[in-house]
C-alpha atoms as a PDB file:
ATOM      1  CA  UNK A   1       0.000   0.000   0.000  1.00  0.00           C
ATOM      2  CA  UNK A   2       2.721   2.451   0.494  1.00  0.00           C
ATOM      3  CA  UNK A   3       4.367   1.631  -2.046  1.00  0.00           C
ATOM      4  CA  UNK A   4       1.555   2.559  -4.440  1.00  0.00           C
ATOM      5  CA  UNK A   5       0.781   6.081  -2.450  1.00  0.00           C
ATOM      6  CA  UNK A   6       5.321   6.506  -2.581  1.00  0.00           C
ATOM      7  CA  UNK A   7       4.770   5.864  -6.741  1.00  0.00           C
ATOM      8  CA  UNK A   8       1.599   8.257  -6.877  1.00  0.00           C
ATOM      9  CA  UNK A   9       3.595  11.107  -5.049  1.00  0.00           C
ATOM     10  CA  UNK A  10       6.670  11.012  -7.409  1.00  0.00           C
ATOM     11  CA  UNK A  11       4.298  11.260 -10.107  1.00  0.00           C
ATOM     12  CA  UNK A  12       2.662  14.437  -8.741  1.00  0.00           C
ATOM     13  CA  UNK A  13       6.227  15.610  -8.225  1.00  0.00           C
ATOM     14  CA  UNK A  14       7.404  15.430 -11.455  1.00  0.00           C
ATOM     15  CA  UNK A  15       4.030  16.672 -13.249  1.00  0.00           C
ATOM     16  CA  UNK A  16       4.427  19.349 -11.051  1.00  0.00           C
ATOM     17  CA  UNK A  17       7.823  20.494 -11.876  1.00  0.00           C
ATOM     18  CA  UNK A  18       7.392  22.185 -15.226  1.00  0.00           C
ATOM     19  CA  UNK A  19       4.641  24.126 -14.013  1.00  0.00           C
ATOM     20  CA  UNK A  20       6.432  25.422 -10.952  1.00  0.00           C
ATOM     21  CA  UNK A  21       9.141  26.368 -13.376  1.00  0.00           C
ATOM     22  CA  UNK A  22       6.387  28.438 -15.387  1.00  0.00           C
ATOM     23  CA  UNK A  23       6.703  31.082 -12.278  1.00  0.00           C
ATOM     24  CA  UNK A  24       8.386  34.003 -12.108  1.00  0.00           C
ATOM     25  CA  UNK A  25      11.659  33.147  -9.738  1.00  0.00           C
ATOM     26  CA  UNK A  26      11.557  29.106 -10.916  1.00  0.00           C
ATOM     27  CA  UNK A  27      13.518  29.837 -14.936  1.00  0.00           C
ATOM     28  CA  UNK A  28      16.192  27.980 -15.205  1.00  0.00           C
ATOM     29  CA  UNK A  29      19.761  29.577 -15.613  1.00  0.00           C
ATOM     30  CA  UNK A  30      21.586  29.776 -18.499  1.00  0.00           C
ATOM     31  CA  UNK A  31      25.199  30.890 -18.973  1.00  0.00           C
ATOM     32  CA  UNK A  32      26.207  34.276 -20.461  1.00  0.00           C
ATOM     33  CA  UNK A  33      28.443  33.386 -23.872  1.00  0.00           C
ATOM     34  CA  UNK A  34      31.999  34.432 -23.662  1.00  0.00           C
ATOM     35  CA  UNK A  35      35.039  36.013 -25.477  1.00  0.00           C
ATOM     36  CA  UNK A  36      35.597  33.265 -27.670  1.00  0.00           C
ATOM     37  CA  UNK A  37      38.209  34.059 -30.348  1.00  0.00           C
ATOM     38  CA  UNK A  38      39.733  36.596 -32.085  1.00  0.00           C
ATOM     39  CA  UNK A  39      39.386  37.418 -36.058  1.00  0.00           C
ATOM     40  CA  UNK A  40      41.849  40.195 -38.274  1.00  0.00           C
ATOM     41  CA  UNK A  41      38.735  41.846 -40.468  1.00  0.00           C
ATOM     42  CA  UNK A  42      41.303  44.181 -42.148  1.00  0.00           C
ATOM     43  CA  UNK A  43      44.696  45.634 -41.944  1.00  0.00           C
ATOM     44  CA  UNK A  44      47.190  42.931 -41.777  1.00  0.00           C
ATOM     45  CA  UNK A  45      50.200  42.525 -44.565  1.00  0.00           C
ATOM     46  CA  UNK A  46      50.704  46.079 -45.047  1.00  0.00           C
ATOM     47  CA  UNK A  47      53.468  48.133 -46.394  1.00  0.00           C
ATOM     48  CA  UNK A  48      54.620  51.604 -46.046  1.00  0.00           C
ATOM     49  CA  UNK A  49      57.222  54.125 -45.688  1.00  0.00           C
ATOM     50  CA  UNK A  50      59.044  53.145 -42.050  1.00  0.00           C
ATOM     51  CA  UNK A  51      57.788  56.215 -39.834  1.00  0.00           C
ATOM     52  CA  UNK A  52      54.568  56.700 -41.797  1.00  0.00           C
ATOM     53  CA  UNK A  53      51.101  56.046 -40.711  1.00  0.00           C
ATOM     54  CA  UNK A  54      49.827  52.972 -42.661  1.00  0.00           C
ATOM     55  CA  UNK A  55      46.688  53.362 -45.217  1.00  0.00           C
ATOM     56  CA  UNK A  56      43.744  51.538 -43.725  1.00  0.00           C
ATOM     57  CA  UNK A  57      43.250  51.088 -40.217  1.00  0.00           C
ATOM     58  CA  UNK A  58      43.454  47.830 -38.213  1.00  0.00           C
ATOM     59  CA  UNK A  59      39.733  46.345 -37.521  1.00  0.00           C
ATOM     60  CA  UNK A  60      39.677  43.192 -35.032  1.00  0.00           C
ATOM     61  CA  UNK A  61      36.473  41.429 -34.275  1.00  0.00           C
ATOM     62  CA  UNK A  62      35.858  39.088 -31.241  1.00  0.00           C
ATOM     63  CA  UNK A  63      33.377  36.159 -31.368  1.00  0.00           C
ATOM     64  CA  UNK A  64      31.413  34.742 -28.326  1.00  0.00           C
ATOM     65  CA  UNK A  65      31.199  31.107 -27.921  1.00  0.00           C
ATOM     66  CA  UNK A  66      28.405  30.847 -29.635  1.00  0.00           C
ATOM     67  CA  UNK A  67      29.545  32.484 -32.631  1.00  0.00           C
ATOM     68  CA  UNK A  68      28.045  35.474 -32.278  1.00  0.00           C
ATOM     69  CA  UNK A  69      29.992  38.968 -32.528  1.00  0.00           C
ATOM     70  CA  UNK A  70      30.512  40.233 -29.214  1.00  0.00           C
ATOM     71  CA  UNK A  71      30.129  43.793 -28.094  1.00  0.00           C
ATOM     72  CA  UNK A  72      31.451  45.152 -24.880  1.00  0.00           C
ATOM     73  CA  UNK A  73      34.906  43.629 -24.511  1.00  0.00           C
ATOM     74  CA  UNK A  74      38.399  45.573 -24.311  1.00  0.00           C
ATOM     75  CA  UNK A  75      40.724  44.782 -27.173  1.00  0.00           C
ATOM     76  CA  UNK A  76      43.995  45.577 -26.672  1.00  0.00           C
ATOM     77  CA  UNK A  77      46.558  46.306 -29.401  1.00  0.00           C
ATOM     78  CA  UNK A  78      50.585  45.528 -28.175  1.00  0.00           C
ATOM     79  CA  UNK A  79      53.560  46.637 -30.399  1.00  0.00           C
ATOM     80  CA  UNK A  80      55.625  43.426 -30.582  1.00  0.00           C
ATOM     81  CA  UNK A  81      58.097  44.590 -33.153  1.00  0.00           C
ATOM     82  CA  UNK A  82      59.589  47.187 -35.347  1.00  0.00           C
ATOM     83  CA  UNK A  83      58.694  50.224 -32.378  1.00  0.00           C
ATOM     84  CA  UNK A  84      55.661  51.709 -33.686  1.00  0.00           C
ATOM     85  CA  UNK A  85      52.742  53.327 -32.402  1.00  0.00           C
ATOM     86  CA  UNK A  86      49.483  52.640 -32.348  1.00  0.00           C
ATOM     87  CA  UNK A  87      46.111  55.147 -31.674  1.00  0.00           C
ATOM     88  CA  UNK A  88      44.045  53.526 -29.436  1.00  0.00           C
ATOM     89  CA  UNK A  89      45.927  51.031 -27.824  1.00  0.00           C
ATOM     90  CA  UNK A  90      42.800  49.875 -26.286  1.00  0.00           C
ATOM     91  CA  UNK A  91      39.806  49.670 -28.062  1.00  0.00           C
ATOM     92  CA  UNK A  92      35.963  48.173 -26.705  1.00  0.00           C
ATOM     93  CA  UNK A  93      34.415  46.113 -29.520  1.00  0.00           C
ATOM     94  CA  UNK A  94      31.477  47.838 -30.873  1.00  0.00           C
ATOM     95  CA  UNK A  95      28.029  46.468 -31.902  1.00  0.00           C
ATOM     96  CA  UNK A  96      29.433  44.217 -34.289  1.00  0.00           C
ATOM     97  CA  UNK A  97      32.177  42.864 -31.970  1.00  0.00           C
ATOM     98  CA  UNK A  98      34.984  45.324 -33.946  1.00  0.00           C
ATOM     99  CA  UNK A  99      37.852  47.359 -32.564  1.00  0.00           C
ATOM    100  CA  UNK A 100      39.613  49.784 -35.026  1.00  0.00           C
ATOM    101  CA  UNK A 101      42.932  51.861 -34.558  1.00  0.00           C
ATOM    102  CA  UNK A 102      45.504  53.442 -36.653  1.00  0.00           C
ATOM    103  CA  UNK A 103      49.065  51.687 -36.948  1.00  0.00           C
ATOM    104  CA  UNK A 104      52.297  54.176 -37.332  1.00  0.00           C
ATOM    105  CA  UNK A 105      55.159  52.098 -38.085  1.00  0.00           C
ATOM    106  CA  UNK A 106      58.411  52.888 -36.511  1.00  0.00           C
ATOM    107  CA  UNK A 107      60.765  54.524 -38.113  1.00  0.00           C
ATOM    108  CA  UNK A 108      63.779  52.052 -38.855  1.00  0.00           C
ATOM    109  CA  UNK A 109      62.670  48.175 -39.272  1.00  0.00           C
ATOM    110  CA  UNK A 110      60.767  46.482 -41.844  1.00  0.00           C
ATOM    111  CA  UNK A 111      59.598  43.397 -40.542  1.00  0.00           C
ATOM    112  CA  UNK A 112      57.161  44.800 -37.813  1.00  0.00           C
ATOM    113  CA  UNK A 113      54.224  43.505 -35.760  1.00  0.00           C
ATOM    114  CA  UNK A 114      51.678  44.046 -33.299  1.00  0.00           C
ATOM    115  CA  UNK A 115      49.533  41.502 -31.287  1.00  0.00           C
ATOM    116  CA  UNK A 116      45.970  41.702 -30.601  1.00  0.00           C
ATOM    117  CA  UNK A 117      44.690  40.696 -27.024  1.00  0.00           C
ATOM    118  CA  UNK A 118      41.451  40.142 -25.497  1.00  0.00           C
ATOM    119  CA  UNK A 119      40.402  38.759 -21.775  1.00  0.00           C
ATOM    120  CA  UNK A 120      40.387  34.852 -22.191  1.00  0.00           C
ATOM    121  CA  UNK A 121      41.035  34.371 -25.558  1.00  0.00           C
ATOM    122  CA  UNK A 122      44.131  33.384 -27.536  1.00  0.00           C
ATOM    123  CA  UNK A 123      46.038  37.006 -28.928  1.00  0.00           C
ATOM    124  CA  UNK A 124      46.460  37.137 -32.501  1.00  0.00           C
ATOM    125  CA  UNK A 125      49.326  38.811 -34.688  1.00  0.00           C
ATOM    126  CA  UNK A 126      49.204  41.744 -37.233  1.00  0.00           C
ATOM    127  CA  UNK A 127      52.129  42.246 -39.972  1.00  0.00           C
ATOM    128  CA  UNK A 128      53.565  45.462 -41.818  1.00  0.00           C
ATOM    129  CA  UNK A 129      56.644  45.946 -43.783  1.00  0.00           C
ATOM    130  CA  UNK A 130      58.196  49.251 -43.285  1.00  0.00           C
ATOM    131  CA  UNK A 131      60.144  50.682 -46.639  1.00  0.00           C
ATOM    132  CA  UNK A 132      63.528  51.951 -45.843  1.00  0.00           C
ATOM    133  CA  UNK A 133      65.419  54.575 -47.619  1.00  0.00           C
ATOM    134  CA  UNK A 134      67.539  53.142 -50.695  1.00  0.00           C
ATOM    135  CA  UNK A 135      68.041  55.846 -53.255  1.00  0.00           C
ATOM    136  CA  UNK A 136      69.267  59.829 -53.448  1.00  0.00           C
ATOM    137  CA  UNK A 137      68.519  61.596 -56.348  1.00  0.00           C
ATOM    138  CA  UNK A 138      69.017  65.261 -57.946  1.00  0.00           C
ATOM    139  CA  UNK A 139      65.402  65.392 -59.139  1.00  0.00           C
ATOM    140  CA  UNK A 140      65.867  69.037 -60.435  1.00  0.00           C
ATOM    141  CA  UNK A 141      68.203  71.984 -60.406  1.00  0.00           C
ATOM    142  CA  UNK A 142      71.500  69.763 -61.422  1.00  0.00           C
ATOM    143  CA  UNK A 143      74.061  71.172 -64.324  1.00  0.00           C
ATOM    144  CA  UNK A 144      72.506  74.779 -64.339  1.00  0.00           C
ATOM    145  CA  UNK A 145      74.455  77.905 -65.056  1.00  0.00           C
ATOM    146  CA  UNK A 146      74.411  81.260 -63.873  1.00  0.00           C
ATOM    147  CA  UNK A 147      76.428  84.498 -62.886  1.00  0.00           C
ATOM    148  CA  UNK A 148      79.173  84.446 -60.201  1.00  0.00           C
ATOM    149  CA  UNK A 149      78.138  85.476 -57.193  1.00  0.00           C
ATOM    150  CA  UNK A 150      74.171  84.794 -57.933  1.00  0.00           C
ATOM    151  CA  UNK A 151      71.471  82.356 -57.368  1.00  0.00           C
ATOM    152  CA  UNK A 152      71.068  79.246 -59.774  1.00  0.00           C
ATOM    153  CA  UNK A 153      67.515  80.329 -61.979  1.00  0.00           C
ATOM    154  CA  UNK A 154      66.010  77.235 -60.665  1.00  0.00           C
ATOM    155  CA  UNK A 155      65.677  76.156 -56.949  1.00  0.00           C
ATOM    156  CA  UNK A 156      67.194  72.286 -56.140  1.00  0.00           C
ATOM    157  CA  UNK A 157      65.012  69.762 -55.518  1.00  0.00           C
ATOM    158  CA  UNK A 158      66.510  66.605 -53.773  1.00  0.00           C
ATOM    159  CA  UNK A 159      64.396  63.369 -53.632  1.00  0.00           C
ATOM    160  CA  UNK A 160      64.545  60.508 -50.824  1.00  0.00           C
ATOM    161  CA  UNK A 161      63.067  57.196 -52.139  1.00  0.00           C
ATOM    162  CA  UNK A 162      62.339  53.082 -50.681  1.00  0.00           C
ATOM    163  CA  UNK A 163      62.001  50.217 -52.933  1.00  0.00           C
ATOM    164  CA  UNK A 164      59.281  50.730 -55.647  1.00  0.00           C
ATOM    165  CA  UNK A 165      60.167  54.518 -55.784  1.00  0.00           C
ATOM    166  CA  UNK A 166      58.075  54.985 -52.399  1.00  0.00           C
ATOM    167  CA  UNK A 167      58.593  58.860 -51.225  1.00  0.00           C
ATOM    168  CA  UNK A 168      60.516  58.520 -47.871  1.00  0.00           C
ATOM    169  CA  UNK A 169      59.270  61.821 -45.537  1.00  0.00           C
ATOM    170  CA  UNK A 170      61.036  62.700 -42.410  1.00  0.00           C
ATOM    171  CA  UNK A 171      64.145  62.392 -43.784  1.00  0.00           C
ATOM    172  CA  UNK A 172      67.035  64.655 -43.027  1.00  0.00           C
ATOM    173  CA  UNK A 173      68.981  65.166 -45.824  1.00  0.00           C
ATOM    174  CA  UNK A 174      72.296  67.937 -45.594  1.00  0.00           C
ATOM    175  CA  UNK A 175      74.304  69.629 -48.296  1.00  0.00           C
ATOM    176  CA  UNK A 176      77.421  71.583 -48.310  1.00  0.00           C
ATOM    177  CA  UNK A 177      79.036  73.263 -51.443  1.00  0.00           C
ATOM    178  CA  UNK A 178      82.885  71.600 -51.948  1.00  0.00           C
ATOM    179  CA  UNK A 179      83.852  73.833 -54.634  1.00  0.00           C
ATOM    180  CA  UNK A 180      83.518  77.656 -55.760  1.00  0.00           C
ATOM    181  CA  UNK A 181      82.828  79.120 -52.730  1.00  0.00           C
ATOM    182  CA  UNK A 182      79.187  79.434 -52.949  1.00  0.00           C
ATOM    183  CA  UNK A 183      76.478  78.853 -50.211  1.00  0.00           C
ATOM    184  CA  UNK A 184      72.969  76.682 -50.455  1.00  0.00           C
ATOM    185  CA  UNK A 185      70.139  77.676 -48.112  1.00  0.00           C
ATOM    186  CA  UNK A 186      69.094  75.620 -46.690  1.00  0.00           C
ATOM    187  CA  UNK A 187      71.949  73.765 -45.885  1.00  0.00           C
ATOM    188  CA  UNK A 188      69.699  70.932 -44.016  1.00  0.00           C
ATOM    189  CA  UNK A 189      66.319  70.096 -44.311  1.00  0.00           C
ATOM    190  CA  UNK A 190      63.881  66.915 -43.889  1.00  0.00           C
ATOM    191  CA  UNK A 191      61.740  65.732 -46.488  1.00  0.00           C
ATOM    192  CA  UNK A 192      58.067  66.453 -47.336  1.00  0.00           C
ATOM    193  CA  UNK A 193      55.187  63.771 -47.889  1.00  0.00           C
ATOM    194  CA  UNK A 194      57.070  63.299 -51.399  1.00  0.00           C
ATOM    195  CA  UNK A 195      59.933  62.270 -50.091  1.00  0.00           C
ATOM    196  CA  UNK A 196      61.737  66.004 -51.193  1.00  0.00           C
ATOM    197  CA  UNK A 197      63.286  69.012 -50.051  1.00  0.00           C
ATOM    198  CA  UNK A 198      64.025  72.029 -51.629  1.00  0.00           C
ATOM    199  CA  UNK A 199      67.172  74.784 -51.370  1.00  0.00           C
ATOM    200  CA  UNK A 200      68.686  77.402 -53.391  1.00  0.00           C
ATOM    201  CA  UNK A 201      72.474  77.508 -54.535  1.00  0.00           C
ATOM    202  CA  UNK A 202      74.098  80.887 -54.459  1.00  0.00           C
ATOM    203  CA  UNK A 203      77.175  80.806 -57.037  1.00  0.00           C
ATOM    204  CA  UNK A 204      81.324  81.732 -55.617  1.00  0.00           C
ATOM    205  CA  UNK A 205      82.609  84.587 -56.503  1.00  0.00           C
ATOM    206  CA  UNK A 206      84.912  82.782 -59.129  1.00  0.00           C
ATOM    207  CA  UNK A 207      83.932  81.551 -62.496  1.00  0.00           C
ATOM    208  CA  UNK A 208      83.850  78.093 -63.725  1.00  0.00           C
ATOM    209  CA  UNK A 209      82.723  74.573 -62.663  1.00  0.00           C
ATOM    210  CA  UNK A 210      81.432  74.412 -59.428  1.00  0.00           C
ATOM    211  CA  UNK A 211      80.251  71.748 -56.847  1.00  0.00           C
ATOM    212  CA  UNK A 212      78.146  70.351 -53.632  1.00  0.00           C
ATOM    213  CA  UNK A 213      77.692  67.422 -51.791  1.00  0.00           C
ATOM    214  CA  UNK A 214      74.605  66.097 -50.750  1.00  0.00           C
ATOM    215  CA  UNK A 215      74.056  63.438 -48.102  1.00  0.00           C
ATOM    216  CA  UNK A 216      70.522  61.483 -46.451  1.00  0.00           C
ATOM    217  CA  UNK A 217      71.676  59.185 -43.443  1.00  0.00           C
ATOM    218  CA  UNK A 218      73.606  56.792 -44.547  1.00  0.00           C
ATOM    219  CA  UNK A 219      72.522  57.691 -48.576  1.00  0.00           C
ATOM    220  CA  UNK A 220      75.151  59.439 -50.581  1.00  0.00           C
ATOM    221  CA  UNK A 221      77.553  61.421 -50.791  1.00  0.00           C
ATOM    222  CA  UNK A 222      75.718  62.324 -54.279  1.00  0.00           C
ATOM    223  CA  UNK A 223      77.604  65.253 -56.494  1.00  0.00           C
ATOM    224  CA  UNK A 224      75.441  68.319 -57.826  1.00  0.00           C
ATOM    225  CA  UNK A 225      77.334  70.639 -60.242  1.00  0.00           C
ATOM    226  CA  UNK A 226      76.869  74.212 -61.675  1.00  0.00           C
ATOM    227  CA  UNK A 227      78.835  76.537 -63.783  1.00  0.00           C
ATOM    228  CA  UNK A 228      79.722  80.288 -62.954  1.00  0.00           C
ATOM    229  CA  UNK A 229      80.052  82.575 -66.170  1.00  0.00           C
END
């Protein structure tokens, strides 16, 4: 007899439970997702002049476990290599799980990287390649001639350039006249977004050939010549 009235309690018991669990207070508990992994949406493999700000930003996304995008969570951006910069170093992933920030490569590596970090989650790596100067050129102003004791007609243009003819700014780049007594102004300047800089060459008081030295780090020396009449 008990036995029967033990079975016909469970039974009430467990019909029971799902409506109990119907009220407000009785929902079971399910687990928030978390960070899950990181993804590189854009950015990576870039090249640019070393120093220079890279063209497109870096965008990292973070998934949840579930697969979802997550929003909310601090990304962290770490130079590893090359001594860069970059603008935020942290960023909070947006609506679509995406951090963005702008990469400035340092100034005197190429190989160079930065690692992407989020709480709990494996970091991931970002590459650049920063172009180093390679090549010193007179891009204007070289063989003129003009009066002794006067300025060249046209102005000197010097040009600083990486592989694939990139334009090398920041550059310092120095001349000094060698021959003729002359004078350049001025006698040291860094380069422009195109990699130039510009001076004018005042001719010696003596006639003839006449000649300067130009130097960019370890570029050069190049020759530039002129003739006083």
């Amino acid at each position: 007899m008990r036995t029967t009235q033990s079975r016909y309690l469970l039974a009430a018991l467990l019909t029971a439970v799902p409506t109990l669990m119907a009220f407000p207070g009785c929902t079971a508990t399910t687990a928030a997702p978390a960070a899950s992994h990181l993804l590189i949406v854009q950015g990576n493999s870039q090249s640019a002049a070393a120093g220079t700000l890279l063209p497109t930003p870096l965008v990292i996304r973070v998934y949840a476990t579930d697969g979802s995008p997550m929003a909310k969570v601090p990304i962290s951006f770490n130079v590893t290599a090359g001594g860069g910069t970059v603008d935020p170093a942290t960023v909070t992933s947006d609506a679509n799980g995406e951090a963005k920030a702008k990469w400035t490569l340092g100034p005197s590596s190429q190989s160079q990287m930065v690692a992407g970090t989020a709480p709990g989650v494996d970091p991931i790596t970002l590459q650049a390649f920063g172009i180093l100067p390679s090549d010193l050129v007179v891009a204007q102003g070289n063989g003129q001639t003009a009066k002794a004791s006067a300025a060249l007609p046209v102005q000197i243009v010097l040009r600083v350039t990486g592989g694939s003819n990139v334009p090398m700014p920041n550059q310092t780049v120095a001349l000094s006249v060698t021959s003729g007594g002359g004078s350049i102004s001025p006698q040291s300047a860094v380069t422009n977004a195109l990699g130039e800089v510009t001076v004018r060459w005042t001719m010696g008081p003596q006639t003839g050939l006449q000649q300067a030295s130009v130097t960019a780090g370890s570029l050069g020396p190049i020759p530039i010549t002129a003739v006083a009449n």
